[in-house]
Protein backbone atom coordinates (compact mmCIF):
# COMPACT_ATOMS: atom_id res chain seq x y z
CA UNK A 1 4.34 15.59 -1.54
CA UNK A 2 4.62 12.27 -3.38
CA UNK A 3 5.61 9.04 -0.81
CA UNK A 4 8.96 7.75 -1.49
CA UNK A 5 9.07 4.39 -2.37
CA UNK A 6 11.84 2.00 -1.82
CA UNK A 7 12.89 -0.70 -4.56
CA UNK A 8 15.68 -3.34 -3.98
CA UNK A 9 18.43 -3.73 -6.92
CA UNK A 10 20.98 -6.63 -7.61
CA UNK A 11 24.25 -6.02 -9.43
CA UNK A 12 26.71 -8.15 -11.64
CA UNK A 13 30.08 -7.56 -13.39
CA UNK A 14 29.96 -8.56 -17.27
CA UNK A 15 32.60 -7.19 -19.68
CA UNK A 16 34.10 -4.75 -17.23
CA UNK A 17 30.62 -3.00 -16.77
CA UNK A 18 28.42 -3.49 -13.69
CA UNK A 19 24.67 -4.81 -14.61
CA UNK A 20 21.99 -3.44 -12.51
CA UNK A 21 18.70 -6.17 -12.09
CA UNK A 22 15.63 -4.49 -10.53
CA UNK A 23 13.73 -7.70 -10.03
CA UNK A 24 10.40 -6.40 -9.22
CA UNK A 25 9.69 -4.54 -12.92
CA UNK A 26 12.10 -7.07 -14.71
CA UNK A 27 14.56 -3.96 -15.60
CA UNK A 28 18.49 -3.90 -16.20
CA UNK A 29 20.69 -1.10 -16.80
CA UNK A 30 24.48 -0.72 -16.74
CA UNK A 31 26.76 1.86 -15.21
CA UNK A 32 30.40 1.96 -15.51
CA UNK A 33 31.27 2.38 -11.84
CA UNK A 34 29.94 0.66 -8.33
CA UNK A 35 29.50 4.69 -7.48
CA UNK A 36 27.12 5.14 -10.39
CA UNK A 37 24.35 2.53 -9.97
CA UNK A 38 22.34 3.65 -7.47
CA UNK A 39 21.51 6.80 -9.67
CA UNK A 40 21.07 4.10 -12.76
CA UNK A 41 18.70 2.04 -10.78
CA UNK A 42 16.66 5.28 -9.59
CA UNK A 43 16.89 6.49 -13.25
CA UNK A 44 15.37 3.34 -15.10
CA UNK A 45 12.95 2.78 -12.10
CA UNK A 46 11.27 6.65 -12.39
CA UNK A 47 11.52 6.47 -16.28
CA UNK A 48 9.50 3.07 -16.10
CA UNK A 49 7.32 4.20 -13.63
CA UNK A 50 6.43 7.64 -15.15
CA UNK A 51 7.71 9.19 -11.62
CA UNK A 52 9.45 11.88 -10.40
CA UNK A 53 13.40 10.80 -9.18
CA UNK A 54 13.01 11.92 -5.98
CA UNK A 55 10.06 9.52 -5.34
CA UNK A 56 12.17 6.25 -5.88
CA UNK A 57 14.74 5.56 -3.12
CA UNK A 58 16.95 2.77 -4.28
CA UNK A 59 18.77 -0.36 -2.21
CA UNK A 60 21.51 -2.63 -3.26
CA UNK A 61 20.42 -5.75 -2.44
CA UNK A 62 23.04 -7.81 -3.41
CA UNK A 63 26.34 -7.90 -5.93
CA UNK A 64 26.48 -10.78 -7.82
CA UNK A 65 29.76 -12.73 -8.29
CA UNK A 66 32.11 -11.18 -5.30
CA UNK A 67 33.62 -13.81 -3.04
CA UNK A 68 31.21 -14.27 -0.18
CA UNK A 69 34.14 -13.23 2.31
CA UNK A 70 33.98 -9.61 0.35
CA UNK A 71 30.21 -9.81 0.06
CA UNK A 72 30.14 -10.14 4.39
CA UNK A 73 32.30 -7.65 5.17
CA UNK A 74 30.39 -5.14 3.52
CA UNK A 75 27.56 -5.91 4.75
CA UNK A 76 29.40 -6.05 8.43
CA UNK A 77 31.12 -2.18 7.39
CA UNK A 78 27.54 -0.83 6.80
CA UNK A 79 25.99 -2.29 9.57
CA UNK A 80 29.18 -1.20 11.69
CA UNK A 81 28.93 2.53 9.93
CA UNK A 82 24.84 2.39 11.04
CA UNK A 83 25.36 1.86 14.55
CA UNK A 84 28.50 4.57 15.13
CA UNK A 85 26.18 7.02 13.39
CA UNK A 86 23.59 5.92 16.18
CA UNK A 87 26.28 6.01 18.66
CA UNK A 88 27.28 9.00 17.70
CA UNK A 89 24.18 10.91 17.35
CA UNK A 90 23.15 9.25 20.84
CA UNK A 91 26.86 10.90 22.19
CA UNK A 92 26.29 14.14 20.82
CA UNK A 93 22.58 14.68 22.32
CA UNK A 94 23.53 13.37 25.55
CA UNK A 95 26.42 15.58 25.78
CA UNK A 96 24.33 19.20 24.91
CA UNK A 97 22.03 17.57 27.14
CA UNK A 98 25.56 17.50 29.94
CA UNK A 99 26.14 21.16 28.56
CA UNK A 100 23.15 22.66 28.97
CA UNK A 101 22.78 21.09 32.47
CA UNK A 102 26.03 22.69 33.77
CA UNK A 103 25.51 26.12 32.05
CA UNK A 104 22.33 25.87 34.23
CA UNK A 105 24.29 25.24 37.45
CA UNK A 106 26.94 28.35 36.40
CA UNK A 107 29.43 26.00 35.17
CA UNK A 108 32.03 27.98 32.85
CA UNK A 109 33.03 27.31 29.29
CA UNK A 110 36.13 25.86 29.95
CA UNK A 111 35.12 23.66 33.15
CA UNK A 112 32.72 22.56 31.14
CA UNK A 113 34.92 21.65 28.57
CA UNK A 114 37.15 20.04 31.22
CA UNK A 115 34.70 18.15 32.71
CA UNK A 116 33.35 16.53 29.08
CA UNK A 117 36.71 16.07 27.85
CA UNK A 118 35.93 19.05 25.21
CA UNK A 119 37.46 22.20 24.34
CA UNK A 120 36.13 25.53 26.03
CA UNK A 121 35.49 26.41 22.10
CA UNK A 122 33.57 22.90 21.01
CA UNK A 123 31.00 23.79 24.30
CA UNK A 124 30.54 27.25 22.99
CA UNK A 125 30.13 26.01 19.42
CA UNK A 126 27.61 23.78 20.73
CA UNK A 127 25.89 26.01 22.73
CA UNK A 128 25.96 28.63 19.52
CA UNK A 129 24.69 26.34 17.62
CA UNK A 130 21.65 25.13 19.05
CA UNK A 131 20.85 29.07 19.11
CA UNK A 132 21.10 29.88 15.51
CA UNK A 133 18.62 29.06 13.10
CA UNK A 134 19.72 26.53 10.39
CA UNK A 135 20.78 27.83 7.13
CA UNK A 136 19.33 27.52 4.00
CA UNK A 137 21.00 27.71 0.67
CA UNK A 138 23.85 28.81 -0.17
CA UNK A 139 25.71 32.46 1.06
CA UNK A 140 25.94 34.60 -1.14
């Protein structure tokens, strides 16, 4: 398996289109939407490098022209958005982790809900879940 490498991208807004830089190879592209360019950037990047897609992981860097009070706050939402995930993923361990501990000591379903602040059905779900193996594909 090929290492993924990462490349940093800058964007700009000419003639209603958004212009993607990729400094390091000297490329530009365009895409129509915001949504669109970090597929664009990955595109031009593999095609120039003579790479497989899924070897190029992309990273907007920077867009070019928005108010520096717009350009701030998204940087403050995705840093926000990064630490709940962490938060989050931190909650959820340490709460099977709670689970498991008070299925050990006999605890029921629905104390155990009671006591975590979770429904009798969310601890079983929990409990189910670490059991199962993870699916692949789709069902069919």
């Amino acid at each position: 398996m090929s290492e993924i490498r990462m490349y940093d991208y800058n964007i700009t807004q000419e003639d209603g289109l958004w212009v993607i830089h990729i400094p390091e190879f000297k490329l530009v592209t365009q895409a129509e939407h915001l949504r669109d360019t970090d597929r664009m950037a990955t595109s031009i990047i593999a095609l120039h490098l003579n790479v497989a897609a899924d070897t190029i992981s992309v990273r907007r860097s920077n867009i070019i022209g928005l108010p520096q009070g717009a350009a701030e706050a998204i940087t403050e939402a995705v840093e926000a958005r990064g630490r709940w995930n962490s938060a989050q993923e931190a909650a959820t361990e340490t709460t099977l982790n709670a689970v498991h501990q008070l299925r050990d000591c006999g605890v029921s379903l629905r104390d155990t809900g009671y006591l975590l602040g979770l429904s009798h059905q969310r601890v079983a779900q929990l409990l189910t879940r670490e059991k199962a193996p993870a699916k692949t594909g789709r069902p069919r």
